[in-house]
Protein backbone atom coordinates (compact mmCIF):
# COMPACT_ATOMS: atom_id res chain seq x y z
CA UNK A 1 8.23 -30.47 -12.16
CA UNK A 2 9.09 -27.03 -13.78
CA UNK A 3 5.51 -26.27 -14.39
CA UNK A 4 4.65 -27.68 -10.99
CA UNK A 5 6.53 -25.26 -9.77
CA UNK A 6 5.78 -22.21 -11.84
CA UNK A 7 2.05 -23.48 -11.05
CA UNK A 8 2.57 -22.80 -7.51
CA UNK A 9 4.13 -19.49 -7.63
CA UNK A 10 1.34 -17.97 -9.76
CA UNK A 11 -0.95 -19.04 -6.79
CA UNK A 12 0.70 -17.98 -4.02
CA UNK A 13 0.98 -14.91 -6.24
CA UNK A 14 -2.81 -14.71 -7.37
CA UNK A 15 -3.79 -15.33 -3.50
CA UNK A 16 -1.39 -12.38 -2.25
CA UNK A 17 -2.73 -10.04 -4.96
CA UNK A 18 -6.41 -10.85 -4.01
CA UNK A 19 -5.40 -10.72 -0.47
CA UNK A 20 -4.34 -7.08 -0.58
CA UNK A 21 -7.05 -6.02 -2.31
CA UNK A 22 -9.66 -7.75 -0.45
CA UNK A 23 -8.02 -5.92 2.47
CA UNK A 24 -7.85 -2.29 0.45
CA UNK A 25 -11.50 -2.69 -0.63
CA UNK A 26 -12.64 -3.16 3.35
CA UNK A 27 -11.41 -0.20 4.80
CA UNK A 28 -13.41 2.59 4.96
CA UNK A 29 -11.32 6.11 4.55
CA UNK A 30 -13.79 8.80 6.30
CA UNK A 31 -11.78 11.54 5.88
CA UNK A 32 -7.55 11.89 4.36
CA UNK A 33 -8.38 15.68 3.72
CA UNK A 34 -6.80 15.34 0.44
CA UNK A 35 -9.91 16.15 -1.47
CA UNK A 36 -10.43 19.70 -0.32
CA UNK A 37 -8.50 23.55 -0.87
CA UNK A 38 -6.49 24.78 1.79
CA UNK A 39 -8.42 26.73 4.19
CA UNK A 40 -11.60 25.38 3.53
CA UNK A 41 -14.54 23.50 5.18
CA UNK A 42 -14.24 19.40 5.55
CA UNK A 43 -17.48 19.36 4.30
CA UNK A 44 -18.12 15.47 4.68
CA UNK A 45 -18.63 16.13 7.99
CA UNK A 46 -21.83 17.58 9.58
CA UNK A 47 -22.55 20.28 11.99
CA UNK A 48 -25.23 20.05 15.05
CA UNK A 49 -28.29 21.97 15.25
CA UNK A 50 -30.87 21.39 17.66
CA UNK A 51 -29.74 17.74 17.81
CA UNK A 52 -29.75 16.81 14.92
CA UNK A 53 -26.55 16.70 11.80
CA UNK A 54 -27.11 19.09 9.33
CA UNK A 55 -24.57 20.14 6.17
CA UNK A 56 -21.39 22.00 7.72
CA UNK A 57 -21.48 25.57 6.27
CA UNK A 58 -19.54 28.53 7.71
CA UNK A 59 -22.35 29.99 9.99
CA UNK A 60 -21.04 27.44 12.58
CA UNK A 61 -17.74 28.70 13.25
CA UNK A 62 -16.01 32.52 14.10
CA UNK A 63 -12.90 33.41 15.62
CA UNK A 64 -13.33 30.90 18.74
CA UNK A 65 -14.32 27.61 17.40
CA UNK A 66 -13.46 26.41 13.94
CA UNK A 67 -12.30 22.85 11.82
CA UNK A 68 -10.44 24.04 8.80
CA UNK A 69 -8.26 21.95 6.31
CA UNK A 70 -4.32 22.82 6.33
CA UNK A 71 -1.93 22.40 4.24
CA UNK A 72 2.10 21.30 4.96
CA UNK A 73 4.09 20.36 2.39
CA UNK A 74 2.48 17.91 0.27
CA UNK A 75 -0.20 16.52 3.03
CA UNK A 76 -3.64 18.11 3.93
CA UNK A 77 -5.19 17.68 7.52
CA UNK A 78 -8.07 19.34 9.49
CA UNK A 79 -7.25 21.60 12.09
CA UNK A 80 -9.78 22.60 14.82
CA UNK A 81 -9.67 25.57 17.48
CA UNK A 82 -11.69 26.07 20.39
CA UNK A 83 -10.92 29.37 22.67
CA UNK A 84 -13.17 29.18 25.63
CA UNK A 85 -15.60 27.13 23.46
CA UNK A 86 -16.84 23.57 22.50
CA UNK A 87 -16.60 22.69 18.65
CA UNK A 88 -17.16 19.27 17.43
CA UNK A 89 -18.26 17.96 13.35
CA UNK A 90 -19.90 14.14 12.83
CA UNK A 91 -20.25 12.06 10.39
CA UNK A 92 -23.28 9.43 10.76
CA UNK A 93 -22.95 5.76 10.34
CA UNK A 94 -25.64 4.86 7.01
CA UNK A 95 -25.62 7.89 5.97
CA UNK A 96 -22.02 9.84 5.39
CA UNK A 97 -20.63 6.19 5.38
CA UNK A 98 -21.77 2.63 5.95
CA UNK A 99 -19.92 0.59 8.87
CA UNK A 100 -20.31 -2.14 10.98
CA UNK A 101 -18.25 -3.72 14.15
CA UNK A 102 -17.92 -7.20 12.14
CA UNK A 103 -16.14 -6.17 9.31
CA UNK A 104 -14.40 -3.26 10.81
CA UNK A 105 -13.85 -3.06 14.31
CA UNK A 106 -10.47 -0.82 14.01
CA UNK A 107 -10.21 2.66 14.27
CA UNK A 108 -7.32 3.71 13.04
CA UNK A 109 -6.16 8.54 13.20
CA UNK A 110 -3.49 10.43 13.27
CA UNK A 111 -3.43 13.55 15.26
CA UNK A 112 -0.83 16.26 16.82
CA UNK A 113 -2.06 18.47 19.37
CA UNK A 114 -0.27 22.13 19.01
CA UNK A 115 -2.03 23.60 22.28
CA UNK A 116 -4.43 21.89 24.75
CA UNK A 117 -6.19 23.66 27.86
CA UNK A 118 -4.35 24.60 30.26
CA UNK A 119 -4.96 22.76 33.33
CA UNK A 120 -7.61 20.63 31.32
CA UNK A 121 -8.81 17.47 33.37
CA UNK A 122 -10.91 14.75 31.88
CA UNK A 123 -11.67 13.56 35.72
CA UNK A 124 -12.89 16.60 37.15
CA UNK A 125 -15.90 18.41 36.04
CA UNK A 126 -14.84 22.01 36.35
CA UNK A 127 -11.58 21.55 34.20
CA UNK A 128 -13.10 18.65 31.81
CA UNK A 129 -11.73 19.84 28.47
CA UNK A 130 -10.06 17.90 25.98
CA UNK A 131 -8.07 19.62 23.22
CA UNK A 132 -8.56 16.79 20.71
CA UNK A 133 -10.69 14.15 21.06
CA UNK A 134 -12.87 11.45 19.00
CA UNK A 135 -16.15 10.81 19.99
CA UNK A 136 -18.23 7.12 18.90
CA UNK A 137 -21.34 7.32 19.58
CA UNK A 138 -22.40 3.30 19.90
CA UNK A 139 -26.35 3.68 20.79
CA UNK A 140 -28.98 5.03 22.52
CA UNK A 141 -30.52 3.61 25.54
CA UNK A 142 -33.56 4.56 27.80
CA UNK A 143 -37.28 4.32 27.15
CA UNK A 144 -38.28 7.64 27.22
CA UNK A 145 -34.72 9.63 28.11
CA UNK A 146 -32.34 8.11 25.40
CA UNK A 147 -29.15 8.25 26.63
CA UNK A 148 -26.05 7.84 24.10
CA UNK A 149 -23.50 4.96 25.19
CA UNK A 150 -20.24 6.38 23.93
CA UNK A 151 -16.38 5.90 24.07
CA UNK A 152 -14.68 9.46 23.48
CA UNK A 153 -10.17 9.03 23.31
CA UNK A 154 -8.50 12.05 23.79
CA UNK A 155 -5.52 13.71 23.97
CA UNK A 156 -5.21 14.96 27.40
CA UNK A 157 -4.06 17.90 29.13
CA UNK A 158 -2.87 16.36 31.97
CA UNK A 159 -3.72 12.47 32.71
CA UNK A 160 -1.50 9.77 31.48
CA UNK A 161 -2.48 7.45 28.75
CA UNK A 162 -4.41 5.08 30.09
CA UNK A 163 -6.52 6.36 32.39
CA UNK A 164 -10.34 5.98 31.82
CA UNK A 165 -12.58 7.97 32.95
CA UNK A 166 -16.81 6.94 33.36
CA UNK A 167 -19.76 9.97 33.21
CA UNK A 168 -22.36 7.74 33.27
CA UNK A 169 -22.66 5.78 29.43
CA UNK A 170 -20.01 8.12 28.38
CA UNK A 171 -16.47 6.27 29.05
CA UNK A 172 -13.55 8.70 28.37
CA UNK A 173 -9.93 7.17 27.17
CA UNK A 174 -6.82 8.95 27.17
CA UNK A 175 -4.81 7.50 24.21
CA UNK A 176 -2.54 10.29 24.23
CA UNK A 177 -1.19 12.96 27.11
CA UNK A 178 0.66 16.10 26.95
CA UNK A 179 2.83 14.15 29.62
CA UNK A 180 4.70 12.59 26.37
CA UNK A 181 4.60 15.57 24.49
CA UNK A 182 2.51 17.78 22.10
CA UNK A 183 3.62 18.74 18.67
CA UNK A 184 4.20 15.88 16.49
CA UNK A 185 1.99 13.23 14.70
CA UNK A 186 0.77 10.08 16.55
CA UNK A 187 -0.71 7.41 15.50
CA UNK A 188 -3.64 5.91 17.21
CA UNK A 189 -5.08 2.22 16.40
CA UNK A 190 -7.86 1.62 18.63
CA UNK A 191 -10.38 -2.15 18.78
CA UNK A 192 -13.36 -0.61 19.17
CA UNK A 193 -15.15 -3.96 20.23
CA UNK A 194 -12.24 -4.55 23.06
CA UNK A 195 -12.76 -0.98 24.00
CA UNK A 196 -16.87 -1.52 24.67
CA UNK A 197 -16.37 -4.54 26.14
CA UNK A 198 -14.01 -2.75 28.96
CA UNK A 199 -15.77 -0.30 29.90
CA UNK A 200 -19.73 -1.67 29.20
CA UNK A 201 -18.94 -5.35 30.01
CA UNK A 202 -20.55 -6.41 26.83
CA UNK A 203 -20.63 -6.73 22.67
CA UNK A 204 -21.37 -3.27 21.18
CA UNK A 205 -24.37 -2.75 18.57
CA UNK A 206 -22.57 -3.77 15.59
CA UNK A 207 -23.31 -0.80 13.84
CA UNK A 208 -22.46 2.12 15.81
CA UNK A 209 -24.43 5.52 15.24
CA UNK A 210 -22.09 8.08 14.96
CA UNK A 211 -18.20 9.37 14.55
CA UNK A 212 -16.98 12.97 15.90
CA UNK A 213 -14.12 14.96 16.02
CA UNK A 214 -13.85 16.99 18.85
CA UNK A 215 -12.43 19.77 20.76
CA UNK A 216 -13.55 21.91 23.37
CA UNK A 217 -11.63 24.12 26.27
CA UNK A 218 -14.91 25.99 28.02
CA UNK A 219 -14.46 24.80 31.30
CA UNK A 220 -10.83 26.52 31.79
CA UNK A 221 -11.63 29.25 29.44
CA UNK A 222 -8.14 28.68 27.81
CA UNK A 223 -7.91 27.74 24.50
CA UNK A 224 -6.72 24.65 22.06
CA UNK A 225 -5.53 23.65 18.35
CA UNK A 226 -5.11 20.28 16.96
CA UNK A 227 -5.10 18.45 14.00
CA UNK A 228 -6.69 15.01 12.42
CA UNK A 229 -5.53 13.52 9.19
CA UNK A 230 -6.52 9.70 8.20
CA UNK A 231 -9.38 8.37 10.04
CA UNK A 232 -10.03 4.83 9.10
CA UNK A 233 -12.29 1.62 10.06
CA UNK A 234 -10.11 -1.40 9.47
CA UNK A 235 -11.13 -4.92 9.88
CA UNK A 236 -9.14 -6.84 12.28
């Protein structure tokens, strides 16, 4: 019976173990910022130029529009600004990282917005800015005018979590609002394959195209700074 029983604890044990790592080894990190100095470029992530993602180097940014990585205390993040301008960086799906909806349909960031645009609505053309805000690009559709179906969440100015807003195949999300607050870390779990079927009304390619961080505050001419820190895919 004794060795029955010891049996049966170094399973459950065994299974556990192989459990967790099975679960470690499936999540894809895509950025914790650890890796880089403070005040320099996250350079796993890509700039555009004329459409297309090129290596991030400092020609893209100036005094308006920048991602750099911070420092506080013992943790790292990226922090973007955008004064009057639109700044976003990408990574791209088979080529910075390798992901697909079946085996990781979570997206998981943290994020604290410090300033968004003043009067920024996500509703209303003229004031459409969003301090913070990630951007999936799912795929392209159209014959000869490909147009990108997309999910962007953001951290609103003004409109309460919840609220969804449609520009055609873009479908904006407000996961977080300045209405609760700015200034401290949230969370932000999202099911990317629940999300797509909301808004599109069916299953997603199941390898999306793109990821981008974003931030832009053009259309009030204000200006905004937030930071990102552990973006992750997670399976369900």
């Amino acid at each position: 019976m004794t060795y029955r029983i010891l049996f049966l604890l170094l399973a459950v044990f065994f299974f556990r173990e192989s459990g967790s790592a099975h679960a470690r080894q499936a999540r894809i990190l895509l950025d914790d910022f650890e890796s880089y100095g403070e005040g320099t470029l996250p350079v796993k992530w890509n700039a555009q130029l004329n459409g297309q993602l090129v290596p991030l180097t400092e020609e893209f940014f100036d005094d308006n529009e920048w991602f750099y990585v911070k420092k506080e205390g013992s943790r790292k993040f990226v922090r973007t600004f955008s004064k009057g301008e639109a700044v976003h960086v990408a990574q791209q799906n088979d080529d910075d990282f390798d992901w697909s909806l079946s085996s990781n349909p979570i997206l998981s960031w943290e994020w604290r917005a410090n300033e968004l645009p003043t009067g920024g609505r996500e509703d209303k053309d003229n004031f459409n800015d969003s301090g913070a805000g990630i951007y999936i690009m799912f795929s392209l559709d159209g014959l000869i005018i490909k147009r990108p179906r997309s999910i962007k969440y953001v951290y609103s100015s003004t409109l309460p979590v919840g609220t969804i807003v449609t520009y055609g195949k873009l479908h904006v999300i407000v996961v977080s609002s300045q209405l609760d607050g700015i200034g401290t870390w949230k969370t932000i779990k999202r099911d990317l394959v629940a999300d797509y079927k909301s808004v599109f009304g069916e299953d997603p390619a199941d390898k999306p195209m793109l990821i981008r961080l974003w931030s832009d505050s053009d259309n009030t001419k204000s200006q905004a700074s937030a930071d990102f820190d552990n973006i992750m895919l997670l399976p369900r």
